[in-house]
C-alpha atoms as a PDB file:
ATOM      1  CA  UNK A   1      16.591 -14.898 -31.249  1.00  0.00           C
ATOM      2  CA  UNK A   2      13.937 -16.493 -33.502  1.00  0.00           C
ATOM      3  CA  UNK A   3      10.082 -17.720 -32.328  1.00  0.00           C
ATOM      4  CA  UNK A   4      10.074 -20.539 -30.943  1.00  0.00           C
ATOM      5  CA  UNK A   5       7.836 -23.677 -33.346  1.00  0.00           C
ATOM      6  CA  UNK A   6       4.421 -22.531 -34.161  1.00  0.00           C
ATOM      7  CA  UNK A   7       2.094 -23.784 -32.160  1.00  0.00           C
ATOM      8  CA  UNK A   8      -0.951 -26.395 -33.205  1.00  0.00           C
ATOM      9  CA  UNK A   9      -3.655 -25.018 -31.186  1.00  0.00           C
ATOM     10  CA  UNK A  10      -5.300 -21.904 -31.574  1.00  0.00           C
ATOM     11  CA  UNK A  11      -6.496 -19.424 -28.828  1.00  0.00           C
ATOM     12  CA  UNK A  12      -7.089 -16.144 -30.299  1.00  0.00           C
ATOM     13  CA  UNK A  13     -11.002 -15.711 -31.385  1.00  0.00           C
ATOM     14  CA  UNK A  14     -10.037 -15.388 -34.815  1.00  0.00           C
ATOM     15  CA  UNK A  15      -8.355 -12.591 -34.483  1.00  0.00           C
ATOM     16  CA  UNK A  16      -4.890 -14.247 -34.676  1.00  0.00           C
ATOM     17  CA  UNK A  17      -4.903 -17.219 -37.330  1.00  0.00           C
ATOM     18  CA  UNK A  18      -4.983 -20.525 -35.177  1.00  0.00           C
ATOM     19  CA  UNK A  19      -1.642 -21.550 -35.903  1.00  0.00           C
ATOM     20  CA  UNK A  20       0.581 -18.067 -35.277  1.00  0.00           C
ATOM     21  CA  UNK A  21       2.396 -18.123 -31.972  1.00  0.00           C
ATOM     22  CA  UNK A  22       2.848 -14.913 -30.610  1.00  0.00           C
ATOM     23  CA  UNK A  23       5.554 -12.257 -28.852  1.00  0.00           C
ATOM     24  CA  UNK A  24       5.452  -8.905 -28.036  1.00  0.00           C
ATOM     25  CA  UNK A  25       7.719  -5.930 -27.828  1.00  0.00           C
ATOM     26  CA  UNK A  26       7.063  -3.397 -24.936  1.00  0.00           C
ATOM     27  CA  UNK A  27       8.667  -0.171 -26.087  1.00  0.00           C
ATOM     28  CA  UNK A  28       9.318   1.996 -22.945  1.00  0.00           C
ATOM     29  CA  UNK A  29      11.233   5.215 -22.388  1.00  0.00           C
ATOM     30  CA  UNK A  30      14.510   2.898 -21.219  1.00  0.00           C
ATOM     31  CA  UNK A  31      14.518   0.547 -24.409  1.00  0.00           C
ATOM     32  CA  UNK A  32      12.242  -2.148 -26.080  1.00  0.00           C
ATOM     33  CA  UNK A  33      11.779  -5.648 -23.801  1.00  0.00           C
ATOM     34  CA  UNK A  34      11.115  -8.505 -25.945  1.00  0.00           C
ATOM     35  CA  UNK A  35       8.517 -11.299 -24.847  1.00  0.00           C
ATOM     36  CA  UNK A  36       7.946 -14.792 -25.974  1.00  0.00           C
ATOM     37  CA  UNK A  37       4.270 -15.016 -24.819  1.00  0.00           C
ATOM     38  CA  UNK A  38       2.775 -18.649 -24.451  1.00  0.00           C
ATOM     39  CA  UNK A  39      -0.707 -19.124 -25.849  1.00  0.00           C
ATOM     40  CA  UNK A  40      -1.322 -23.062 -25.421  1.00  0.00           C
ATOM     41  CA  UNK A  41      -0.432 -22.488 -21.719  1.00  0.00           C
ATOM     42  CA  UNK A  42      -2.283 -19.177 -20.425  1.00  0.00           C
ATOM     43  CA  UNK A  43      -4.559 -18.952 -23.917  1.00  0.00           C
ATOM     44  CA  UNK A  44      -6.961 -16.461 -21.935  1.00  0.00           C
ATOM     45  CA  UNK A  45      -3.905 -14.472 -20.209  1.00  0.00           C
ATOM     46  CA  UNK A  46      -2.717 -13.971 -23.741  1.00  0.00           C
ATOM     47  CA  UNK A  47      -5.568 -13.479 -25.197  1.00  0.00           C
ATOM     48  CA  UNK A  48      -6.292 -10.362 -22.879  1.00  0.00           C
ATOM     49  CA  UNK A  49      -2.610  -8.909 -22.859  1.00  0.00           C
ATOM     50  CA  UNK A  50      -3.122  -8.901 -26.776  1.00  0.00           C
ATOM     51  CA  UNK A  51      -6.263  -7.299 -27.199  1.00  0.00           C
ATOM     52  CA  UNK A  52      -5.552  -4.996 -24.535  1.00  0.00           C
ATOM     53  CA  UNK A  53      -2.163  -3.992 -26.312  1.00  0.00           C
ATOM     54  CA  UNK A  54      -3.683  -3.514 -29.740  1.00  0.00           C
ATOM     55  CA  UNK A  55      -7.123  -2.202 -28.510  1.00  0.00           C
ATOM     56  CA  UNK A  56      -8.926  -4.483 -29.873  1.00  0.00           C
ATOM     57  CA  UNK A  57     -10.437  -6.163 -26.605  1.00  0.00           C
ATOM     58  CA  UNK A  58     -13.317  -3.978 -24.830  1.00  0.00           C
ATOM     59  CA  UNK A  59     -12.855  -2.056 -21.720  1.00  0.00           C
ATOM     60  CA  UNK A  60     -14.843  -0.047 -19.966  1.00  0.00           C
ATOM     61  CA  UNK A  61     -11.929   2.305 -18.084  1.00  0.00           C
ATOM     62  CA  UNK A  62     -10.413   5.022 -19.505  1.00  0.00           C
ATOM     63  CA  UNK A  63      -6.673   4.246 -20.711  1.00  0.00           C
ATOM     64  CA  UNK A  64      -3.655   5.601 -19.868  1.00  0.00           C
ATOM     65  CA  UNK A  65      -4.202   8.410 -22.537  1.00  0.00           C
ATOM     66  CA  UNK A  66      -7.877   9.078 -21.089  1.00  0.00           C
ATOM     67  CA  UNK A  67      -9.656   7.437 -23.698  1.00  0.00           C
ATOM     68  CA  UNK A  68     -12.080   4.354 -23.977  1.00  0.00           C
ATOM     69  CA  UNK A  69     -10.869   2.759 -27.072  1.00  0.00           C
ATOM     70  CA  UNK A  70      -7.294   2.208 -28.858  1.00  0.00           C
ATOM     71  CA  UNK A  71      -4.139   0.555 -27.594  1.00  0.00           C
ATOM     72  CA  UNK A  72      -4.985   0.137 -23.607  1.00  0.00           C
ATOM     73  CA  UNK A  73      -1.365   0.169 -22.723  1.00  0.00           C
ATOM     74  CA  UNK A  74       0.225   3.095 -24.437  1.00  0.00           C
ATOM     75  CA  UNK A  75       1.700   5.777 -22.218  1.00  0.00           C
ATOM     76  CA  UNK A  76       0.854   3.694 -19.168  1.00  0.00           C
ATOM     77  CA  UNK A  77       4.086   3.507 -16.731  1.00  0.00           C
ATOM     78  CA  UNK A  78       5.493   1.002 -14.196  1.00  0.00           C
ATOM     79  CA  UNK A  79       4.683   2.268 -11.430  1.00  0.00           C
ATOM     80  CA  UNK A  80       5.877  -0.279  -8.943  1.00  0.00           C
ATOM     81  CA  UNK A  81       9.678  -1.394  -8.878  1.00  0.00           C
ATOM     82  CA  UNK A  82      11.328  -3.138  -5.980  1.00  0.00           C
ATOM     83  CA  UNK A  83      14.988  -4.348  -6.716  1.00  0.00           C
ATOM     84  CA  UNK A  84      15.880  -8.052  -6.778  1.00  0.00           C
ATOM     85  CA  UNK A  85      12.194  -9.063  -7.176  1.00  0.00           C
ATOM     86  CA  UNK A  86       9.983  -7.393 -10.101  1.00  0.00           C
ATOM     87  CA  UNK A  87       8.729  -5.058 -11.930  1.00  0.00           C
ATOM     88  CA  UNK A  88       4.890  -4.019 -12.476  1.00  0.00           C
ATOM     89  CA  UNK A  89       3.302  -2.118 -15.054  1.00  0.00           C
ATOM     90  CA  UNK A  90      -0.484  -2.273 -17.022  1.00  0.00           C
ATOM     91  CA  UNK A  91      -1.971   0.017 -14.690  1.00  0.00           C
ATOM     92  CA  UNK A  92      -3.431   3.426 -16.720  1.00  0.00           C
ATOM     93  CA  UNK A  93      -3.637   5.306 -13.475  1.00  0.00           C
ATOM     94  CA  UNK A  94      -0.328   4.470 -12.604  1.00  0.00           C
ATOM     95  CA  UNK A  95      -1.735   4.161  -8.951  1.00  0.00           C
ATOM     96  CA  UNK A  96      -1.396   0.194  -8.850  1.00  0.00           C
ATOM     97  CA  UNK A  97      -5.291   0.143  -8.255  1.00  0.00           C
ATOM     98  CA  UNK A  98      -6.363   0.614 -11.687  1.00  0.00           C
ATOM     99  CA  UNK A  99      -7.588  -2.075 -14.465  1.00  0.00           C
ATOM    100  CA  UNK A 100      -9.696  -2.426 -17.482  1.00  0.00           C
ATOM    101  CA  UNK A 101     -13.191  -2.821 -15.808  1.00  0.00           C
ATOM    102  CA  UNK A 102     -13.383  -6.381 -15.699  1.00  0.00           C
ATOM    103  CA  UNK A 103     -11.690  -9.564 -14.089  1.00  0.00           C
ATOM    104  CA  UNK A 104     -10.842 -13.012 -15.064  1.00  0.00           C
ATOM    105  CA  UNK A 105      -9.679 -16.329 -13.547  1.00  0.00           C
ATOM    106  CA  UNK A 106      -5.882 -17.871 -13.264  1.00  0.00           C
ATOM    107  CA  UNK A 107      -4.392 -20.097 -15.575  1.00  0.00           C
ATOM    108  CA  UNK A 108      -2.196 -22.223 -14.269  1.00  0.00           C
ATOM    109  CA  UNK A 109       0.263 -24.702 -16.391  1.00  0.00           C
ATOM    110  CA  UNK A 110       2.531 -27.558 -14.311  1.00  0.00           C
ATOM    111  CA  UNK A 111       5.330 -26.463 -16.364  1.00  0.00           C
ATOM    112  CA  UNK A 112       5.204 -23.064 -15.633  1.00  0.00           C
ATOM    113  CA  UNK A 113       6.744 -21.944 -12.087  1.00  0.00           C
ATOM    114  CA  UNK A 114       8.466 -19.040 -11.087  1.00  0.00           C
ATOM    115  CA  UNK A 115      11.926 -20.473 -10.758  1.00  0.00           C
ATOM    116  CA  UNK A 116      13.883 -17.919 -12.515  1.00  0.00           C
ATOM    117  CA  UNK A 117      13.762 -14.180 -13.570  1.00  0.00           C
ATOM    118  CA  UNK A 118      12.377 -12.830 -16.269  1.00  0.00           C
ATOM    119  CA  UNK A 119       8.950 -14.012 -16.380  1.00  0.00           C
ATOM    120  CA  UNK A 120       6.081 -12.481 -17.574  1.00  0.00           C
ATOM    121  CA  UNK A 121       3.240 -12.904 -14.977  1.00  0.00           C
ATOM    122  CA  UNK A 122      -0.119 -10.914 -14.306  1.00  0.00           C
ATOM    123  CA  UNK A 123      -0.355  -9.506 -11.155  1.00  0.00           C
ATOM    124  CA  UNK A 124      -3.631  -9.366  -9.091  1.00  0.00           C
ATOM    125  CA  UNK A 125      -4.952  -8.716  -5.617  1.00  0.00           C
ATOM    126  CA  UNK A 126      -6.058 -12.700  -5.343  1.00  0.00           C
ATOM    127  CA  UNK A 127      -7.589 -15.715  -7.143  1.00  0.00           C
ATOM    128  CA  UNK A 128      -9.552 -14.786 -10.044  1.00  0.00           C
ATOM    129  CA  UNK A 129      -8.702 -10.785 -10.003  1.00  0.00           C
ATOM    130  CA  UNK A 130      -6.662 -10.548 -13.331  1.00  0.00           C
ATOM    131  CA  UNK A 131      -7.538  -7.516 -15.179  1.00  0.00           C
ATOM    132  CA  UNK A 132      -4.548  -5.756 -16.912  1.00  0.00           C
ATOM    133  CA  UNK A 133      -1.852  -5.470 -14.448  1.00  0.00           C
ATOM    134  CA  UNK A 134       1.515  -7.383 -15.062  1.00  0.00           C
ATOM    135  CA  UNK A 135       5.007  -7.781 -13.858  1.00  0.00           C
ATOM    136  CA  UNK A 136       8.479  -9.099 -14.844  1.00  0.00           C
ATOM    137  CA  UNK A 137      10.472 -11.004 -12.635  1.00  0.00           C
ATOM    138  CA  UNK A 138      14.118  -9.999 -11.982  1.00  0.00           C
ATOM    139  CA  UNK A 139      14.937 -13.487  -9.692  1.00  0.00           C
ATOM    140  CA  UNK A 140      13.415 -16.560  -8.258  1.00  0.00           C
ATOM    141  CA  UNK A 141       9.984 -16.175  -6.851  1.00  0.00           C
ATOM    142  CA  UNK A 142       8.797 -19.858  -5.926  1.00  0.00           C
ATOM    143  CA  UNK A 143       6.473 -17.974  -3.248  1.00  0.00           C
ATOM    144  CA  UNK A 144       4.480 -16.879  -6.289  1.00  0.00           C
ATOM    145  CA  UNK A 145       3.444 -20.320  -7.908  1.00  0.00           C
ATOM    146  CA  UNK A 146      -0.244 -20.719  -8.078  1.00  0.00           C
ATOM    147  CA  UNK A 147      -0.932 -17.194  -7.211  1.00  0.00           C
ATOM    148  CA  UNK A 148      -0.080 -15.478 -10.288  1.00  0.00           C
ATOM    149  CA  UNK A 149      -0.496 -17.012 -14.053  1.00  0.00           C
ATOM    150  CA  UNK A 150       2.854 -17.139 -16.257  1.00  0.00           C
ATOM    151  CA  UNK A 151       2.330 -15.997 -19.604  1.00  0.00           C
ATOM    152  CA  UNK A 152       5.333 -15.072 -21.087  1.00  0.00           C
ATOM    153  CA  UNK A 153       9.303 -14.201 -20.698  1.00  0.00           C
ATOM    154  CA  UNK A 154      11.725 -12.104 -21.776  1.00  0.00           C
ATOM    155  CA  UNK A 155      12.850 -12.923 -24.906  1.00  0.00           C
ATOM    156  CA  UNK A 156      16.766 -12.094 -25.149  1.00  0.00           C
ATOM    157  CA  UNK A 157      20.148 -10.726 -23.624  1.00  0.00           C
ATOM    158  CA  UNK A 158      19.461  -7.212 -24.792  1.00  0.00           C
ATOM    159  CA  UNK A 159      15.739  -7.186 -23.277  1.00  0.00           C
ATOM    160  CA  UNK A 160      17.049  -8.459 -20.025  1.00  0.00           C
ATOM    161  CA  UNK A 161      19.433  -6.049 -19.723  1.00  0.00           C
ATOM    162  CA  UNK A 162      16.628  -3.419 -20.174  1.00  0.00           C
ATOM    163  CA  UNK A 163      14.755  -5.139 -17.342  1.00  0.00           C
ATOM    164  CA  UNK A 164      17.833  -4.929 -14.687  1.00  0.00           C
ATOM    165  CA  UNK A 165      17.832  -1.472 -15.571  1.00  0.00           C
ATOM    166  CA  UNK A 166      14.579  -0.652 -14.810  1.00  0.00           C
ATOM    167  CA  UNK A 167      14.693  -3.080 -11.361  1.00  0.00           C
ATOM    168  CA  UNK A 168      17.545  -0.815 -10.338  1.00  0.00           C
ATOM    169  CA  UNK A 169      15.678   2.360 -10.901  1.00  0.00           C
ATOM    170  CA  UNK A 170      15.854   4.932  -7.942  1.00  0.00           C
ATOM    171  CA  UNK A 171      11.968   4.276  -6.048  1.00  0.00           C
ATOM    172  CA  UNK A 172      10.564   6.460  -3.211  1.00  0.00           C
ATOM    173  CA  UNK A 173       9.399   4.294  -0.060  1.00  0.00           C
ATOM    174  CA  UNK A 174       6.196   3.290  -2.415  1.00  0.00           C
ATOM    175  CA  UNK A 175       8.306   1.613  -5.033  1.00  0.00           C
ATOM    176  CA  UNK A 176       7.317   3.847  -7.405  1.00  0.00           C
ATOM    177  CA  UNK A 177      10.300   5.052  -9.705  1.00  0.00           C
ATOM    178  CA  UNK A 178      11.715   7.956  -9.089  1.00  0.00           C
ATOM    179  CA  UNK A 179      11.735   9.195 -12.644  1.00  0.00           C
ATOM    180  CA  UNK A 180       8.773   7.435 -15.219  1.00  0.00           C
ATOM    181  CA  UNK A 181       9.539   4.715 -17.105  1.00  0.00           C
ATOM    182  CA  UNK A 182       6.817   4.752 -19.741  1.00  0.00           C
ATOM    183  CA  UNK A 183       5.317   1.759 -21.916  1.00  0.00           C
ATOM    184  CA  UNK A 184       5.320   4.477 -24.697  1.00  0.00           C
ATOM    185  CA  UNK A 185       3.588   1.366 -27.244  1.00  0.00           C
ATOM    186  CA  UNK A 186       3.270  -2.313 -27.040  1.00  0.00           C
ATOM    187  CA  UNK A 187       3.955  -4.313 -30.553  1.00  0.00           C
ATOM    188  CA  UNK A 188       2.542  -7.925 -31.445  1.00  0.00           C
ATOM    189  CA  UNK A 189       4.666 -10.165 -32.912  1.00  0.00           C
ATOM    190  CA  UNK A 190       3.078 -12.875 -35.156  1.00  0.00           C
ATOM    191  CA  UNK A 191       5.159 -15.914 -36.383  1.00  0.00           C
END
């Protein structure tokens, strides 16, 4: 499936020319999940997801390989999956309490609401505690609108059916998978 129109608006520091709209790919240990990511809607959201995933954003926590610079995402895990609802991931400790060493506010778009799976959407522990932590929806979640920004979605078929797979996982009574599912790298996709 091709990127959608490139976008007028830029959102990226520089770093991205104004005009590319961007996806990603996570590559994990049960196949690659495609994302459309929306920039002119959650511009800071994306902005952090994509410096994060390239390493090119600051941080002041050690990564999921135990390192302060380079790709914060790589050989991080999901470490929280609960059937039927999402699945969450971004966390280098893998505990669900790690993050990058800062926070930032919400974004929140009118036309974005969580009225059908496969969103991407960062989690945090309340208003204005986004760090790096995300999830992907695997159904409706209306409860969420307003409490978590929507940034992106999954892309295609293919990547969805990666994402059932990984909601189905076996989980111990902490929802965390039985066997890892690694975020082995994180691509960018420029149009």
């Amino acid at each position: 499936m091709p990127l959608p129109p490139r976008s007028r608006r830029g959102w990226h520091d520089g770093v991205v020319a104004d005009n590319d709209i961007v996806g990603a790919t996570l590559h994990t240990t049960q196949g690659d999940i495609r994302l459309y990511l929306f920039p002119n809607h959650a511009p800071k959201t994306v902005r952090n997801f994509v410096g994060l995933a390239e390493g090119t954003k600051d941080y002041s926590t050690q990564n999921a390989r135990g390192e302060k610079t380079g790709p914060f995402y790589d050989g991080s895990v999901f470490h929280r999956v609960i059937a039927g609802f999402m699945l969450q991931g971004g966390d280098p400790t893998g505990t669900g309490r790690g993050g990058p060493g800062y926070q930032f506010e919400d974004e929140f778009h009118s036309e974005l609401v969580f009225n059908k799976p496969y969103l991407l959407a960062m989690a945090n522990a309340g208003p204005g505690t986004n760090g790096s932590q995300f999830f992907i929806t695997v159904g409706p979640t209306p409860h969420l609108n307003r409490r978590h920004t929507i940034f992106g979605e999954v892309r295609d078929e293919e990547s969805r059916k990666v994402v059932d797979a990984i909601g189905n996982t076996a989980t111990d009574r902490s929802d965390r998978p039985l066997t890892e599912v690694v975020i082995e790298k994180i691509t960018i996709d420029r149009g």
